[in-house]
C-alpha atoms as a PDB file:
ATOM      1  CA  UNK A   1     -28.263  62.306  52.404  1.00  0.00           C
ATOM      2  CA  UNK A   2     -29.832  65.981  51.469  1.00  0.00           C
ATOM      3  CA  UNK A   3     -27.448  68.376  50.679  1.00  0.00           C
ATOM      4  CA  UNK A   4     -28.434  72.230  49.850  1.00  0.00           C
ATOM      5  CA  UNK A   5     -25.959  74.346  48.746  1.00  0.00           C
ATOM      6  CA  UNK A   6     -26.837  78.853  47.842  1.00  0.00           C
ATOM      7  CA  UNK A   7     -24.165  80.225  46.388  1.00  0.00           C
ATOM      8  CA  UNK A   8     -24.347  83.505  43.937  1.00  0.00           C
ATOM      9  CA  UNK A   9     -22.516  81.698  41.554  1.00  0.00           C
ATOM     10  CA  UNK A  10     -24.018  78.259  41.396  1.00  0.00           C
ATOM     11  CA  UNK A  11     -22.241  77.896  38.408  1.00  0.00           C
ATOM     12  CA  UNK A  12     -18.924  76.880  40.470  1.00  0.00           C
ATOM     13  CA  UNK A  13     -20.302  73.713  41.494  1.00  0.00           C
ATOM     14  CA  UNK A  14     -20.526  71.869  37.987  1.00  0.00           C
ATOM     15  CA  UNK A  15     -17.266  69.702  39.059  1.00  0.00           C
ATOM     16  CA  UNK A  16     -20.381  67.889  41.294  1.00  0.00           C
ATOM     17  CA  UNK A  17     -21.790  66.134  37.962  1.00  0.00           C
ATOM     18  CA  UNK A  18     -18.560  64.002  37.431  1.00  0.00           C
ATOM     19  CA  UNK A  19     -16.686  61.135  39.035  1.00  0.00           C
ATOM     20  CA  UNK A  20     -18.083  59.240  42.230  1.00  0.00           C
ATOM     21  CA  UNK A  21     -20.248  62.041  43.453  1.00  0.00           C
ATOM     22  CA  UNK A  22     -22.686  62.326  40.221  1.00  0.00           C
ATOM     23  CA  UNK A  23     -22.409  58.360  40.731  1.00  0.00           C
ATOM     24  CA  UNK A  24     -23.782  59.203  44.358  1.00  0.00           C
ATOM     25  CA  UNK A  25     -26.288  61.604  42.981  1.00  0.00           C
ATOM     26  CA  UNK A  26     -27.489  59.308  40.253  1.00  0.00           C
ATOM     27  CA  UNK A  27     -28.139  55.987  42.254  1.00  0.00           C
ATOM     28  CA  UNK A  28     -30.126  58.398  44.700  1.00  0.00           C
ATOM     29  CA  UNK A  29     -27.333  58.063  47.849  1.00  0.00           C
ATOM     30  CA  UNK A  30     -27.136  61.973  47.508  1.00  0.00           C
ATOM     31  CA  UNK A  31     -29.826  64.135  46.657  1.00  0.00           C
ATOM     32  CA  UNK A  32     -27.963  67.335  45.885  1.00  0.00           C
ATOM     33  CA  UNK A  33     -29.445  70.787  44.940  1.00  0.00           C
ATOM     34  CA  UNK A  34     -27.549  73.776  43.768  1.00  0.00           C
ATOM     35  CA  UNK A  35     -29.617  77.246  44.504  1.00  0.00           C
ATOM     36  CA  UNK A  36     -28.628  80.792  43.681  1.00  0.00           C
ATOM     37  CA  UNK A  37     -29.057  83.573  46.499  1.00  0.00           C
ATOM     38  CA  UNK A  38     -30.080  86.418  44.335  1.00  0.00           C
ATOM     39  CA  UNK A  39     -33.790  84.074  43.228  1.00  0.00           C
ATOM     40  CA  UNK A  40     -34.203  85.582  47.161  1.00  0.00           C
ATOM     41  CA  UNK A  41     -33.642  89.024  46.293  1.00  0.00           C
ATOM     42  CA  UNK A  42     -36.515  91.262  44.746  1.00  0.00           C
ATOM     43  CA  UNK A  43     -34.698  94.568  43.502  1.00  0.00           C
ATOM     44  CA  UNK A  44     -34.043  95.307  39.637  1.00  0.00           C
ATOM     45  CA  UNK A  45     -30.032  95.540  40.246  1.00  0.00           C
ATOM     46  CA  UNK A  46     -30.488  91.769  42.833  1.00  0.00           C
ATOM     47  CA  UNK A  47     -28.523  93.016  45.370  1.00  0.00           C
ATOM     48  CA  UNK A  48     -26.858  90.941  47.967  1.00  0.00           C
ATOM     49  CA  UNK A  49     -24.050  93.201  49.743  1.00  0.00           C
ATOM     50  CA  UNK A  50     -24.255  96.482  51.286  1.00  0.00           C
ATOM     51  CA  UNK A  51     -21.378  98.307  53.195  1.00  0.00           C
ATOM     52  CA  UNK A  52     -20.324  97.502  56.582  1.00  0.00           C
ATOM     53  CA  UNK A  53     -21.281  99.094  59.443  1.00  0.00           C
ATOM     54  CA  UNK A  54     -18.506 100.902  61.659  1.00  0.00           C
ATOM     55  CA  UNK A  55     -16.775 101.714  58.487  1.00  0.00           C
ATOM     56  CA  UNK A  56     -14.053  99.701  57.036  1.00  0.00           C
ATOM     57  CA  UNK A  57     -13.223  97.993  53.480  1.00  0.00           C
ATOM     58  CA  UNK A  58     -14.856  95.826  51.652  1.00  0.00           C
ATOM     59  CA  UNK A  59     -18.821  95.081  51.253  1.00  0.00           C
ATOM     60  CA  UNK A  60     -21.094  92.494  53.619  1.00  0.00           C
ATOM     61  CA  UNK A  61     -23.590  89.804  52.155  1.00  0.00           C
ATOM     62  CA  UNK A  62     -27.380  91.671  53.466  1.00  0.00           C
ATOM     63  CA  UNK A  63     -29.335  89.319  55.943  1.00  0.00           C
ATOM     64  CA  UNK A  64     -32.905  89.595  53.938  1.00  0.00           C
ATOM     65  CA  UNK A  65     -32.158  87.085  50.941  1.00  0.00           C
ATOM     66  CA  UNK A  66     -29.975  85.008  53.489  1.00  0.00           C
ATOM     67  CA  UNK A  67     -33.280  84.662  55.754  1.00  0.00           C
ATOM     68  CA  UNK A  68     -35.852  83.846  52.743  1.00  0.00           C
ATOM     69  CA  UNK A  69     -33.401  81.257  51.896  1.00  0.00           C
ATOM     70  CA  UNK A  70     -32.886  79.606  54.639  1.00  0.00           C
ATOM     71  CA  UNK A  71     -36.812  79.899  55.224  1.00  0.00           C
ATOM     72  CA  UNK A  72     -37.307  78.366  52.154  1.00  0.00           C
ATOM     73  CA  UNK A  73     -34.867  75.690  52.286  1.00  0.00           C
ATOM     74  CA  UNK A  74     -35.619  75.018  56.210  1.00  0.00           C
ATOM     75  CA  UNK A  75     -38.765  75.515  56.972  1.00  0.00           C
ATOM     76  CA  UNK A  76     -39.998  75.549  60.705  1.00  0.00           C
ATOM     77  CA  UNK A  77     -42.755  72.799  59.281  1.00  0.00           C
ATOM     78  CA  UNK A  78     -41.741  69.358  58.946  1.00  0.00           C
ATOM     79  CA  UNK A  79     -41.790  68.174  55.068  1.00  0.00           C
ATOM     80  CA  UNK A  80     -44.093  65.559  54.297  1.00  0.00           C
ATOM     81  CA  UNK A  81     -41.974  63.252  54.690  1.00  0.00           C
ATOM     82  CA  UNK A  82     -41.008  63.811  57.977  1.00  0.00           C
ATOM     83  CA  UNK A  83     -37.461  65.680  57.396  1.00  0.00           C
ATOM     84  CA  UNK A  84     -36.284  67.064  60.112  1.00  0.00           C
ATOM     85  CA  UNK A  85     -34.511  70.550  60.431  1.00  0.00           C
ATOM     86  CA  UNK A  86     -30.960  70.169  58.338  1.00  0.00           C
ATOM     87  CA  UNK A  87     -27.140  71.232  60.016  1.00  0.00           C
ATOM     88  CA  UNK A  88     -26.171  74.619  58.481  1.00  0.00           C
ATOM     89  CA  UNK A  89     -22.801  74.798  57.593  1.00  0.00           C
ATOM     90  CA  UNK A  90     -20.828  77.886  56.329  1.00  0.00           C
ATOM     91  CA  UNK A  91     -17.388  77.979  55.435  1.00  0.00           C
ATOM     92  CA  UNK A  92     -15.077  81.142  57.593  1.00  0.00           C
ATOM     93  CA  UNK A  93     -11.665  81.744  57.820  1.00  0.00           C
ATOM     94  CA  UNK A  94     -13.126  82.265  61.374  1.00  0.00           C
ATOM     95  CA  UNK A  95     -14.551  78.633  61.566  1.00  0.00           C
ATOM     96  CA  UNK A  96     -13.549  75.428  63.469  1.00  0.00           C
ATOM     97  CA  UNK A  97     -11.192  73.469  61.561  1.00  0.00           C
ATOM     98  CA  UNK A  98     -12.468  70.779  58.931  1.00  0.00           C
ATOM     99  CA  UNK A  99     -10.839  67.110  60.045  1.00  0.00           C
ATOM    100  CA  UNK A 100     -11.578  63.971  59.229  1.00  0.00           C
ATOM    101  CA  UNK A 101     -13.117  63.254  62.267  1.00  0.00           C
ATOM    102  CA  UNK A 102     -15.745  65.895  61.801  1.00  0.00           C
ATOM    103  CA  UNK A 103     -15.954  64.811  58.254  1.00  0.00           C
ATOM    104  CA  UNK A 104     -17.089  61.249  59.782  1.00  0.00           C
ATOM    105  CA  UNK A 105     -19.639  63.284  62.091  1.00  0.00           C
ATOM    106  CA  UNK A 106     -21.247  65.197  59.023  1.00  0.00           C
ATOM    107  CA  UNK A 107     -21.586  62.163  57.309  1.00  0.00           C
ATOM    108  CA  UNK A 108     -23.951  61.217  60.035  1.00  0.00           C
ATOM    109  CA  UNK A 109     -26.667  63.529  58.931  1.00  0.00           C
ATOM    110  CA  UNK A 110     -29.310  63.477  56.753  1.00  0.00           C
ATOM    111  CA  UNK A 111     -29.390  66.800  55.584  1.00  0.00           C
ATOM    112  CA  UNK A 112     -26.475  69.736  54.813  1.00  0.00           C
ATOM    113  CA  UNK A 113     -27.091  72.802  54.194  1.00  0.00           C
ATOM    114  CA  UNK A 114     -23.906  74.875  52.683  1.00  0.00           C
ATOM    115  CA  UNK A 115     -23.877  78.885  52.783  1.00  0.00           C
ATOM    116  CA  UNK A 116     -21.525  80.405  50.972  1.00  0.00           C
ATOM    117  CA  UNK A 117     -20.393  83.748  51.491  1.00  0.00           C
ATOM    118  CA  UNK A 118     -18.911  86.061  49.536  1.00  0.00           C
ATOM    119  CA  UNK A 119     -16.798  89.555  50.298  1.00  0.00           C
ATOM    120  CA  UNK A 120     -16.374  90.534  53.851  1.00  0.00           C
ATOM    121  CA  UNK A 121     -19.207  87.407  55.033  1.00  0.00           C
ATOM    122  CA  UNK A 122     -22.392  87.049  55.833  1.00  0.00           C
ATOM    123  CA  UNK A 123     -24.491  89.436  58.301  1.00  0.00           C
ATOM    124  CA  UNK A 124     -23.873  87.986  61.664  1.00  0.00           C
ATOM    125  CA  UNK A 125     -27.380  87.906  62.423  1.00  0.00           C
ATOM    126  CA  UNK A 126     -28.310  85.755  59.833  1.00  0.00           C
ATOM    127  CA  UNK A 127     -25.798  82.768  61.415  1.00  0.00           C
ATOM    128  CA  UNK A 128     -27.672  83.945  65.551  1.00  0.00           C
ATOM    129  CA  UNK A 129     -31.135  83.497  63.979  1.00  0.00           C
ATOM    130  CA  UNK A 130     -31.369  80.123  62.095  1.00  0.00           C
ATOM    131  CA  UNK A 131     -29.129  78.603  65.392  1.00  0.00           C
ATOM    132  CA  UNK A 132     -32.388  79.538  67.492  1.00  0.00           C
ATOM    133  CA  UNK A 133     -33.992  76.762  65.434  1.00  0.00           C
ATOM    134  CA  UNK A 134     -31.067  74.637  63.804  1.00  0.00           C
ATOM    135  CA  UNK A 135     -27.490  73.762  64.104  1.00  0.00           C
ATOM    136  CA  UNK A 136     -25.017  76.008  62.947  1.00  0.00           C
ATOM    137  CA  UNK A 137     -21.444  75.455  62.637  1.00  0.00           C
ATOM    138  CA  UNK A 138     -18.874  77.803  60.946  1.00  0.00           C
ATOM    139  CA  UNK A 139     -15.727  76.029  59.344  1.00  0.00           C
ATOM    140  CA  UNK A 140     -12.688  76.594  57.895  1.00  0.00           C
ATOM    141  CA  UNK A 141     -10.756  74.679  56.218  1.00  0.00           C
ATOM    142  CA  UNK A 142      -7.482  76.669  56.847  1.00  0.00           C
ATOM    143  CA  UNK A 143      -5.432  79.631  58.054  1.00  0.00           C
ATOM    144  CA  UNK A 144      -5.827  81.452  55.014  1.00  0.00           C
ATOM    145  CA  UNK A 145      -8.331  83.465  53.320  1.00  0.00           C
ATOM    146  CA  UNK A 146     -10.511  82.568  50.141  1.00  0.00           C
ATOM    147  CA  UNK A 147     -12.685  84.231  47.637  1.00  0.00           C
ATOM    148  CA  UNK A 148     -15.706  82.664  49.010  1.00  0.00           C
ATOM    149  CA  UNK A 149     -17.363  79.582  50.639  1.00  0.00           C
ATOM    150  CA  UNK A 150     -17.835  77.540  47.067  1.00  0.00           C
ATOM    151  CA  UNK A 151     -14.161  76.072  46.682  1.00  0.00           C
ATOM    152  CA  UNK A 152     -14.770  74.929  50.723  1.00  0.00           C
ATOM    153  CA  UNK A 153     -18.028  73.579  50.427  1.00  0.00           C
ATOM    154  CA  UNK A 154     -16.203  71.325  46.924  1.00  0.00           C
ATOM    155  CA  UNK A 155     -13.661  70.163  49.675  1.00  0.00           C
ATOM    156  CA  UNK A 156     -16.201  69.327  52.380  1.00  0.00           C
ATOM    157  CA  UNK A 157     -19.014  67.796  50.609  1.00  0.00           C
ATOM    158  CA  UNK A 158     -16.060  65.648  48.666  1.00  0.00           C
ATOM    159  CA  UNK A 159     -14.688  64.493  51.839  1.00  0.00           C
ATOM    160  CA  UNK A 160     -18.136  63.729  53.898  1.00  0.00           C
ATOM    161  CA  UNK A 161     -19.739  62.401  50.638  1.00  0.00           C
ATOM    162  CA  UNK A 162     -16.733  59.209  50.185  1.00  0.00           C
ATOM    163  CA  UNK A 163     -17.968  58.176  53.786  1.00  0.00           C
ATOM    164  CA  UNK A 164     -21.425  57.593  52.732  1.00  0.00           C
ATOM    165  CA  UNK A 165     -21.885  53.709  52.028  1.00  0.00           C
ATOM    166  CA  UNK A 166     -21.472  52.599  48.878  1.00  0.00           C
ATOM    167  CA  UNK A 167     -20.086  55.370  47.420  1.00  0.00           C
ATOM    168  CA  UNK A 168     -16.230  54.207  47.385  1.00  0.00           C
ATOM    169  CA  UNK A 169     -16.112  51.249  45.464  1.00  0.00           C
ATOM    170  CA  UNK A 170     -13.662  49.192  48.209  1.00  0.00           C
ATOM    171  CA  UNK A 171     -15.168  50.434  51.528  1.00  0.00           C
ATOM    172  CA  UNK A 172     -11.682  48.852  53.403  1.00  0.00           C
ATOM    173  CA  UNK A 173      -9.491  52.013  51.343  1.00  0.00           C
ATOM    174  CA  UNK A 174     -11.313  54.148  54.551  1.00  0.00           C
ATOM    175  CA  UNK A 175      -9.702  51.749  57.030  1.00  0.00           C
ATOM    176  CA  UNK A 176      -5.994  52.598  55.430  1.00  0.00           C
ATOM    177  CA  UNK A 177      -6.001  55.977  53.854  1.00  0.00           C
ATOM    178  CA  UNK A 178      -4.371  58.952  55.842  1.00  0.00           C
ATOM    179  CA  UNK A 179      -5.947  60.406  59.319  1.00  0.00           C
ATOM    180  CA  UNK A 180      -8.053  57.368  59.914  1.00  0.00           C
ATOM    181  CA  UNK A 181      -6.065  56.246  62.753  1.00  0.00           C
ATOM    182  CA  UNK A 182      -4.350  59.431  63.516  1.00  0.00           C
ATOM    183  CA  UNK A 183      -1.243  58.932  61.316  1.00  0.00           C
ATOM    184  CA  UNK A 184      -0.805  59.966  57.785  1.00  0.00           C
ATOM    185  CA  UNK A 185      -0.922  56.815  55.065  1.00  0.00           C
ATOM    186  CA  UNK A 186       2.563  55.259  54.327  1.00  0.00           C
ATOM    187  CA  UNK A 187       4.064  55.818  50.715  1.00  0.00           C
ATOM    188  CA  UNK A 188       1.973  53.597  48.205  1.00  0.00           C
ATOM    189  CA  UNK A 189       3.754  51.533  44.705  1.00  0.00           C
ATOM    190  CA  UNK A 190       2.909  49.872  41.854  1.00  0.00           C
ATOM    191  CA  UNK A 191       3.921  48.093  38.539  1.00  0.00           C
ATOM    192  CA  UNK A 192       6.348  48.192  37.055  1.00  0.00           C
ATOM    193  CA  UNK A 193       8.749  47.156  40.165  1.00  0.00           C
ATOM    194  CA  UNK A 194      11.507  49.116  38.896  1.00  0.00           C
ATOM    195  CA  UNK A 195      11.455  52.571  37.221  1.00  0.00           C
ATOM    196  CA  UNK A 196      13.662  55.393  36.241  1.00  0.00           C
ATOM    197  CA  UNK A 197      16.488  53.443  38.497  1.00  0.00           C
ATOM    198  CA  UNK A 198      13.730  53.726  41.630  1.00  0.00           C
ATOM    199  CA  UNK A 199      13.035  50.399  42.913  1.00  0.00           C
ATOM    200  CA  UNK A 200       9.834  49.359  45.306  1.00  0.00           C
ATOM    201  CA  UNK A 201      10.883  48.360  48.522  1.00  0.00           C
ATOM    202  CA  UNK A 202      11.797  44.351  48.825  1.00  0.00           C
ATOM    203  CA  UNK A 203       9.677  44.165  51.713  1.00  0.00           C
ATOM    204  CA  UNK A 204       6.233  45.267  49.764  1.00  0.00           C
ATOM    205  CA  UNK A 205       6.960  42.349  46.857  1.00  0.00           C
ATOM    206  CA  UNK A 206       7.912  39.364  49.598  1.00  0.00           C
ATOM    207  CA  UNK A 207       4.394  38.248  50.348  1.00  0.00           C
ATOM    208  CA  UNK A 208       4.706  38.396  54.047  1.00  0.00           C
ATOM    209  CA  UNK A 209       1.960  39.781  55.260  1.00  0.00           C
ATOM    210  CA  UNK A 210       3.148  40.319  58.352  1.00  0.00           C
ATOM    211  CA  UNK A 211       6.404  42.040  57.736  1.00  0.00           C
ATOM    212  CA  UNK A 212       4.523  44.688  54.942  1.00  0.00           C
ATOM    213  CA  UNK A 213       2.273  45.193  57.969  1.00  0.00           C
ATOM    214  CA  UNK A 214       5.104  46.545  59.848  1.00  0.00           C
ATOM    215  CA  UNK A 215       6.632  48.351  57.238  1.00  0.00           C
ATOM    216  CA  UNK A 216       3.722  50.526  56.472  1.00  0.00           C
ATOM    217  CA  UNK A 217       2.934  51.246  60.182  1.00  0.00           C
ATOM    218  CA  UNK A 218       6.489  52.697  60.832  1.00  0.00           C
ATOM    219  CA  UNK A 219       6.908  53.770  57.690  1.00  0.00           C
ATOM    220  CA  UNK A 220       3.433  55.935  58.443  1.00  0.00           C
ATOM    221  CA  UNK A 221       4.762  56.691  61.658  1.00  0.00           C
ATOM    222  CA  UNK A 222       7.899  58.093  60.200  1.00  0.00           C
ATOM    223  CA  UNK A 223       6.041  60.317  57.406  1.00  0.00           C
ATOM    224  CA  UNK A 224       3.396  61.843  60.546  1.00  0.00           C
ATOM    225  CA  UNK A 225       6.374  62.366  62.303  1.00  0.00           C
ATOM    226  CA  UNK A 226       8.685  64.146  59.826  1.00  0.00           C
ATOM    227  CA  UNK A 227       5.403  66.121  58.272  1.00  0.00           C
ATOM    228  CA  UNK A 228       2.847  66.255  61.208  1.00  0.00           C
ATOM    229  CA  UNK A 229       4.762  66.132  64.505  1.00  0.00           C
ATOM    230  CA  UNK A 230       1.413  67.957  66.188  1.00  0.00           C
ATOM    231  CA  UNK A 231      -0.366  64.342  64.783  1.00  0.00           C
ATOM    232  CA  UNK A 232       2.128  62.111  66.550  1.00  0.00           C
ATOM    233  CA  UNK A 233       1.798  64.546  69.638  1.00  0.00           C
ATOM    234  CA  UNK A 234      -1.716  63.943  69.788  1.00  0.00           C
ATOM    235  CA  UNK A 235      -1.485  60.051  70.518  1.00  0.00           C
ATOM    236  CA  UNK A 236      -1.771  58.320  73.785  1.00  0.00           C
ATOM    237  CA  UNK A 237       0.947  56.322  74.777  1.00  0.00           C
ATOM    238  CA  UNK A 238      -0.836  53.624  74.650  1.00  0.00           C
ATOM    239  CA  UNK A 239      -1.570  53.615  70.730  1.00  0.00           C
ATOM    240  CA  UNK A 240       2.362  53.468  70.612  1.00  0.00           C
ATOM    241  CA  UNK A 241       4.142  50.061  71.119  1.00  0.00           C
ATOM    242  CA  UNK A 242       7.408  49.201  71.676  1.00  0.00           C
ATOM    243  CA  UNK A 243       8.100  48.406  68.154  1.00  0.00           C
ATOM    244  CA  UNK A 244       6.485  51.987  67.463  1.00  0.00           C
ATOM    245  CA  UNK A 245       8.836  53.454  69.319  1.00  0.00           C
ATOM    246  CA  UNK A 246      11.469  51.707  68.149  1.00  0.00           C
ATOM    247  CA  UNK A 247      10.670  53.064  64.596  1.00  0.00           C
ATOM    248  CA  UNK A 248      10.212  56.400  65.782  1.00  0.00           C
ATOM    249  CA  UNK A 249      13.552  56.519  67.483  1.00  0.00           C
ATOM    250  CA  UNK A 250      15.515  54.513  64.667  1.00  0.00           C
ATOM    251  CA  UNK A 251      14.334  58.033  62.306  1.00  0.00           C
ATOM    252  CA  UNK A 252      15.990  60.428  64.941  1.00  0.00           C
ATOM    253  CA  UNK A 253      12.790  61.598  66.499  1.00  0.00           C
ATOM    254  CA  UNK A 254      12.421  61.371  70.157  1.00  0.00           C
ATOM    255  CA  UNK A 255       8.856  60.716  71.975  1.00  0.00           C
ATOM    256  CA  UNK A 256       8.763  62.176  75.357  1.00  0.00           C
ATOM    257  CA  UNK A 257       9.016  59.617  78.225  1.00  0.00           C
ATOM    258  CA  UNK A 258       5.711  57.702  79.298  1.00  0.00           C
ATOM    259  CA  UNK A 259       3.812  54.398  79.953  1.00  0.00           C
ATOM    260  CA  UNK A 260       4.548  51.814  76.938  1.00  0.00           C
ATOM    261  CA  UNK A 261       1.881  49.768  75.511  1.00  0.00           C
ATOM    262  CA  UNK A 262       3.119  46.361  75.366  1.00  0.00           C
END
């Protein structure tokens, strides 16, 4: 995968030299490139911003060194080797939510482009001319309100990059770990099996494979519920057994009535 990333302070994104993505980055799984707006800008004071029109507070990034970016780093022409067009992404409090299941679609690509705004945003017009010639997709991460676009793209690109094969060292920790099957991950242990008077569960040091099974299934059903009732909202009745249910009931919270897998 290509990532891009323009930023005026490319200087946030050193965290992206340690751990398992500068492992991605050095085996050549990620080719990653950090690029600061203002090389784009050709005034002595590099000037990105510029008040709003209609009046209000606060300053708005200025569509020219947005456009010779994006020019430079998407160019109408295919590369030489064939690259294709890359999926522009830019991090807004006004975005689509970030999930793991678009996290698994981004992964998909082969190149991301991150823009990072700053202040009040980007020009509008910057986003309604590159999606006349590729994809653009605003995200947010959250209701809430950062600085700018950097500490979102950190998240994203962390999240989309651990789906990339070979990057995690035991591919089967995707098949477990919270949100891949639309519940959050049951509580995890380890040595010692006592500590501080807290003991791990009997069930998770009996060897029976089949009864930890069950334990971490309602025991992740119980945790989505308690935390993430929306989650446990969101499943079909027929992703819920009657052993599910069971669970579910047995921690006081009460499904609505409907067909039961069996």
């Amino acid at each position: 995968m290509r990532v891009d990333i323009v930023s005026i302070f490319p200087e946030y994104f050193a965290p992206l030299d340690l751990s398992l993505i500068a492992k991605a980055r050095a085996n050549g799984t990620l080719r990653l490139a950090v690029h600061d707006l203002r090389t784009w800008t050709h005034d002595v004071h590099r000037t990105v911003d510029d008040t709003p029109y209609g009046g209000g507070p606060g300053m708005v990034m200025r569509p020219e060194p947005w456009g010779e970016a994006l020019d430079a780093l998407a160019p109408d022409e295919l590369s030489p080797d064939g690259h294709t067009l890359p999926r522009l992404l830019v991090p807004s409090p006004a975005g689509v939510p970030f999930t793991q299941a678009m996290a698994h679609e981004l992964a998909g690509e082969s190149h991301l482009l991150f823009a990072c705004g700053r202040y009040e945003g980007i020009d509008q017009r910057v986003l309604e001319h590159a999606a006349t010639r590729m994809r653009v997709t605003e995200v947010s991460l959250g209701d809430y309100v950062l600085f700018g676009g950097e500490v979102a793209v950190l998240v994203i690109l962390e999240a989309v990059t651990r789906l990339l094969p070979g990057v995690l060292g035991n591919a089967g920790s995707l098949d477990e770990e919270s949100h891949a099957h639309g519940l959050l991950e049951a509580p995890m242990y380890t040595k010692p099996s006592s500590w501080r008077g807290h003991e791990v569960p009997e069930v998770l040091r009996s060897g029976d494979h089949g009864r930890i099974a069950r334990w971490r299934r309602d025991e992740a059903l119980l945790r989505t519920a308690d935390r993430r009732p929306d989650m446990i909202a969101a499943l079909s009745a027929e992703s819920l057994d009657k052993r599910d249910r069971a669970a579910l009931e047995r921690g006081g919270f009460q499904l609505p009535p409907g067909d039961v897998a069996k």
